[in-house]
Protein backbone atom coordinates (compact mmCIF):
# COMPACT_ATOMS: atom_id res chain seq x y z
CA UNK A 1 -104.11 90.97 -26.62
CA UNK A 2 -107.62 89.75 -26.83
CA UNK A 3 -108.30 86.37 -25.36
CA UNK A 4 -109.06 85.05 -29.57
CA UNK A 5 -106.28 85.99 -30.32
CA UNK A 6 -103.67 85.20 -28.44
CA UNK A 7 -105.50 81.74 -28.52
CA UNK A 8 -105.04 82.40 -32.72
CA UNK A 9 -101.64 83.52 -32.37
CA UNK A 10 -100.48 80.20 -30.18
CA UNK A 11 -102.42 77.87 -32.81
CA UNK A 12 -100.07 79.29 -35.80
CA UNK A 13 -97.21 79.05 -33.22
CA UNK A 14 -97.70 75.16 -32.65
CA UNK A 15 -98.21 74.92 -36.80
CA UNK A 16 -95.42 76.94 -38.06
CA UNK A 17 -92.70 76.28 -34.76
CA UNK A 18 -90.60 79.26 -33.43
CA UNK A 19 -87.39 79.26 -32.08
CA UNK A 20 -88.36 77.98 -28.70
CA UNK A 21 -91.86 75.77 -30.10
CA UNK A 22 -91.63 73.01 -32.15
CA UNK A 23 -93.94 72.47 -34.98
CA UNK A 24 -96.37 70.35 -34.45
CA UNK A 25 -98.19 67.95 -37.08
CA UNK A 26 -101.76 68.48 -36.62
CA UNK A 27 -103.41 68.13 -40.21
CA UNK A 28 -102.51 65.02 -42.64
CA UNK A 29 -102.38 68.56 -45.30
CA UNK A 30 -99.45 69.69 -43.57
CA UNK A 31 -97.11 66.83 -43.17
CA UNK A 32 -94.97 68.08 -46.18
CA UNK A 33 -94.82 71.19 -44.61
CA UNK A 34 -93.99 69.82 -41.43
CA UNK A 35 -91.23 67.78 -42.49
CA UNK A 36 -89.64 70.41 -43.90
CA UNK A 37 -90.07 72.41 -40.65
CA UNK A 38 -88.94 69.15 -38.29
CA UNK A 39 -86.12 68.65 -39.77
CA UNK A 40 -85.18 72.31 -39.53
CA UNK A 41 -86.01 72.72 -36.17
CA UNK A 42 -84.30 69.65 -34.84
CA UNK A 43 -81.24 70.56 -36.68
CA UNK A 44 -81.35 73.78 -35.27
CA UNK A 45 -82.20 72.70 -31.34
CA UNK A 46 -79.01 69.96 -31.16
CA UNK A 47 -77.70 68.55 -34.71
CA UNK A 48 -77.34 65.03 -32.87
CA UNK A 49 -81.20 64.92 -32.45
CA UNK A 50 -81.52 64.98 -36.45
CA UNK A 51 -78.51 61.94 -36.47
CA UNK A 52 -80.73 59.88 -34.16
CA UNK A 53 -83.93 60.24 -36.52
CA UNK A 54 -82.11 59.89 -39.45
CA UNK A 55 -79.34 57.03 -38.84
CA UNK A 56 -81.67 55.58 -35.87
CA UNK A 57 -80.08 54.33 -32.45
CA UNK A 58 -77.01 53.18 -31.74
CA UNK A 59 -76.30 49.64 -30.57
CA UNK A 60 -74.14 49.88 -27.15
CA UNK A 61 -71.74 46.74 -27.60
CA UNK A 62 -68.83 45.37 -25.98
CA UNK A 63 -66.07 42.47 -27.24
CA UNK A 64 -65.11 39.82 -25.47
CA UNK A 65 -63.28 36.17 -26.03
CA UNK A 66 -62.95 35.49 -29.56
CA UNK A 67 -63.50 39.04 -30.98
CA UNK A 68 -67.49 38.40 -30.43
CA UNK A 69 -69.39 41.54 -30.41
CA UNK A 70 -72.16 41.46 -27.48
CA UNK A 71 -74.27 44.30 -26.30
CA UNK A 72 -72.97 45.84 -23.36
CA UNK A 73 -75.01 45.34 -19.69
CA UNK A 74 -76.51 48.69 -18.55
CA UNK A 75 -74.14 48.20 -15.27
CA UNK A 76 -71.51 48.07 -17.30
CA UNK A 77 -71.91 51.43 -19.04
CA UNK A 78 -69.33 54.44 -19.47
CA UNK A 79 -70.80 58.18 -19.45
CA UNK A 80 -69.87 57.96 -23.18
CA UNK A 81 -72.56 55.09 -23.87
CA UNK A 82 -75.55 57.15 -21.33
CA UNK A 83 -75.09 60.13 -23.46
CA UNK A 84 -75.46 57.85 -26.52
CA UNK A 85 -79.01 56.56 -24.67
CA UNK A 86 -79.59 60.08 -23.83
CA UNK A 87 -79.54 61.57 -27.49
CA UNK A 88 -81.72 58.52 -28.95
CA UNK A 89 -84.74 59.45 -25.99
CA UNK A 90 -84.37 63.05 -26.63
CA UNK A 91 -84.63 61.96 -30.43
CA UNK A 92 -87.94 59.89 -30.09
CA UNK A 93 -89.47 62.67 -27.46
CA UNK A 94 -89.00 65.66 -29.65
CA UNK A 95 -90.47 63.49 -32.71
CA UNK A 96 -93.65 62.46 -30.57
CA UNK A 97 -94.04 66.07 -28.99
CA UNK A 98 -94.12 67.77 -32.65
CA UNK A 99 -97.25 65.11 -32.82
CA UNK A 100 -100.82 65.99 -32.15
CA UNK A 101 -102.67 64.06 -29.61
CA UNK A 102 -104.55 62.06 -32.12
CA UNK A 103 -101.20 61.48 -34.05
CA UNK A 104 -99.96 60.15 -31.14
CA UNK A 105 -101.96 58.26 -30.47
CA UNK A 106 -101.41 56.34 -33.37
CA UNK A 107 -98.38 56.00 -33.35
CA UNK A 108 -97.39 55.39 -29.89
CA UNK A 109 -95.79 52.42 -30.63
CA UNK A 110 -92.86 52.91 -31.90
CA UNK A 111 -89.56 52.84 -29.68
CA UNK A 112 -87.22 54.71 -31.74
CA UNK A 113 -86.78 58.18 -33.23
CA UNK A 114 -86.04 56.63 -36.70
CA UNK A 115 -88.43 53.78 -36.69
CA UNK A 116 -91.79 56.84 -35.78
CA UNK A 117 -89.82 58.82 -38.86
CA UNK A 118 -90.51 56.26 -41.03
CA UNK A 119 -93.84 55.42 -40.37
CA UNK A 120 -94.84 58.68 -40.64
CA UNK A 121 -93.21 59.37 -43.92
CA UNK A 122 -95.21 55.69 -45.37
CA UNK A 123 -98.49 56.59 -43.80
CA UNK A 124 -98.44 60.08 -44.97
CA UNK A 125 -96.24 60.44 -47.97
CA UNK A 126 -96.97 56.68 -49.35
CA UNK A 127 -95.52 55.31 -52.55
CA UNK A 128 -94.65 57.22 -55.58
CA UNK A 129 -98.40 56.99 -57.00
CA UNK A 130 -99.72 59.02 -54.26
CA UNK A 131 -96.93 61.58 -54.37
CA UNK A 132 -98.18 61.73 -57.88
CA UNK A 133 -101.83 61.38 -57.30
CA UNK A 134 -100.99 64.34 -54.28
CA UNK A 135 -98.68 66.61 -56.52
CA UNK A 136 -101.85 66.52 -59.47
CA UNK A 137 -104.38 67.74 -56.93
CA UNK A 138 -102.53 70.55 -56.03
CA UNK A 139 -101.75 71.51 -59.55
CA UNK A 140 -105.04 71.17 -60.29
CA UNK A 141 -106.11 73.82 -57.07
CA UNK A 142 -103.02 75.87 -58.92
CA UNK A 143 -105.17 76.20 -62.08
CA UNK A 144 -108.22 76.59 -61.03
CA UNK A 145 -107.21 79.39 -58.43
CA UNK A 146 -109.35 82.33 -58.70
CA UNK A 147 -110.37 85.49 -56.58
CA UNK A 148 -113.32 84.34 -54.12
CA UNK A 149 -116.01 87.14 -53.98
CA UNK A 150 -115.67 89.80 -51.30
CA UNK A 151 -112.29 88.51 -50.69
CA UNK A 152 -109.68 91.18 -49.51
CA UNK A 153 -106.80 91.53 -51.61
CA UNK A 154 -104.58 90.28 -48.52
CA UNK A 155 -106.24 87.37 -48.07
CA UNK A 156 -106.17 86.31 -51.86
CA UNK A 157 -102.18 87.24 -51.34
CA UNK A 158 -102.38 84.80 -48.34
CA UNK A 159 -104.02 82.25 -49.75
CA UNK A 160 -102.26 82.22 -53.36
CA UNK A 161 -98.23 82.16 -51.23
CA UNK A 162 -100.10 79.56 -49.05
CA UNK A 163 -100.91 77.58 -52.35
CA UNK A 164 -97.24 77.58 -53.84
CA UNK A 165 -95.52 76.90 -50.64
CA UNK A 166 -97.86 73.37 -50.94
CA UNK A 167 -96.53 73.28 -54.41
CA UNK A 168 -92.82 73.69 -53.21
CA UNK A 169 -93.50 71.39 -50.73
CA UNK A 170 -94.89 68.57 -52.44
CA UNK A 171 -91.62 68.67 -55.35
CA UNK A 172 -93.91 70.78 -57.84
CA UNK A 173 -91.62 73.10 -59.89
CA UNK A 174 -93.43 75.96 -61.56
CA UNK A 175 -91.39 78.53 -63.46
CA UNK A 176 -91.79 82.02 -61.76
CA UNK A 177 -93.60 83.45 -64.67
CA UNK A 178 -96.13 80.92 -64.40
CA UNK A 179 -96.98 81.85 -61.09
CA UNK A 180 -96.86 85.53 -61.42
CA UNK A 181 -99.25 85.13 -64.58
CA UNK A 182 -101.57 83.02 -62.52
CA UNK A 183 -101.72 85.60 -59.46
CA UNK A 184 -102.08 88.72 -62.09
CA UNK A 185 -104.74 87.00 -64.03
CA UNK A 186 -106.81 85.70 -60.74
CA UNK A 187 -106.83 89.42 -59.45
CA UNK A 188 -110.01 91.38 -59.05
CA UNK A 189 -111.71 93.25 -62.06
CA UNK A 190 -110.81 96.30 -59.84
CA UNK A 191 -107.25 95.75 -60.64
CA UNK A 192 -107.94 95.32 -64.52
CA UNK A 193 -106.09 98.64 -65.20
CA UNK A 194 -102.76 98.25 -63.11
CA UNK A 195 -102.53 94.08 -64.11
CA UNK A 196 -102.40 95.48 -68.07
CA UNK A 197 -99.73 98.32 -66.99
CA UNK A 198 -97.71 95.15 -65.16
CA UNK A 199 -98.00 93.08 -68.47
CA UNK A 200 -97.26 95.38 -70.68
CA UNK A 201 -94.02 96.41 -68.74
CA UNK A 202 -93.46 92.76 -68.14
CA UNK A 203 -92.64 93.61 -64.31
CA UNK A 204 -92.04 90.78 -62.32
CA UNK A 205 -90.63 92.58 -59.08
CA UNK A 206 -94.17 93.09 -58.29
CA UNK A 207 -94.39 89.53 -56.38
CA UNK A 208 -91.19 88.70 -55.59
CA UNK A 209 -91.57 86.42 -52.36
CA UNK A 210 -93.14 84.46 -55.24
């Protein structure tokens, strides 16, 4: 494998995860995406990772006189309460390494799994009028998608299943019809013939990852 490549093929790795990668967040565009793709990953890699980021650590605590609930000293822990500790590190180092450097960066402050989850989600996902705001652009790209001059078919494919994952992604629900009408429509003139055979036989196993 050329040197471009490979260097291609291990970008798309670090942005999609594999089974052995995790995803990494490297675009504010993506965070959605990446979410999605955390979640599944960490889920996947050691369920009790995802309970740490979700519920957020665990308070080691002992009773004494009185029923009084104190934390415990670190001397004084069982196996039990280091594999408690263990899970909520593993938790908050998986988070950080799915971040880019310069996400990092920013967020290297935070000293739990649940507390960077958060953050992330309010920095990046913010308050129901920028969902809304975020969910209208994309609808708007949706509409205005077209074929791009000397574009491959592939690539318009690409670009177009690219476009509705976004829409997925971002809580936009677009009946399938829609979306095959939109794709058929934004084809080349080239394809003018075979879109009006597809209409008229109303054929919509022609997209179906769509």
């Amino acid at each position: 494998m050329e040197p471009q490549q490979s260097a291609m093929h291990q970008e798309l790795d670090s942005i999609m995860g594999t089974t052995t990668r995790i995803p990494q967040l490297l675009s504010v565009d993506r965070f959605p995406e990446w979410k999605y793709k955390i979640e599944k990953y960490t889920k996947m890699k050691d369920f009790k990772i995802w309970r740490r980021i979700h519920r957020g650590p665990v308070r080691i605590t002992t009773t004494v006189e009185n029923a009084i609930i104190i934390d415990k000293e670190v001397e004084s822990y069982i196996d039990e309460d280091f594999e408690k500790i263990e899970d909520q590190e593993k938790a908050l180092a998986t988070l950080t390494m799915a971040l880019s450097p310069s996400f990092a960066q920013r967020f290297n402050a935070y000293d739990s799994a649940k507390a960077l989850c958060e953050a992330l989600i309010e920095v990046y996902e913010g308050n129901d009028d920028i969902k809304k705001s975020r969910q209208d652009m994309i609808r708007q790209k949706f509409n205005m998608f077209n074929h791009v001059l000397g574009e491959t078919l592939d690539a318009q494919l690409q670009r177009f299943i690219t476009l509705t994952t976004k829409m997925s992604t971002a809580g936009i629900s677009v009946p399938r019809s829609e979306i095959n009408k939109k794709l058929l429509n934004s084809l080349p003139k080239s394809w003018d013939t075979n879109v009006s055979v597809i209409k008229k036989t109303n054929d919509h196993l022609l997209f179906p990852i769509l």
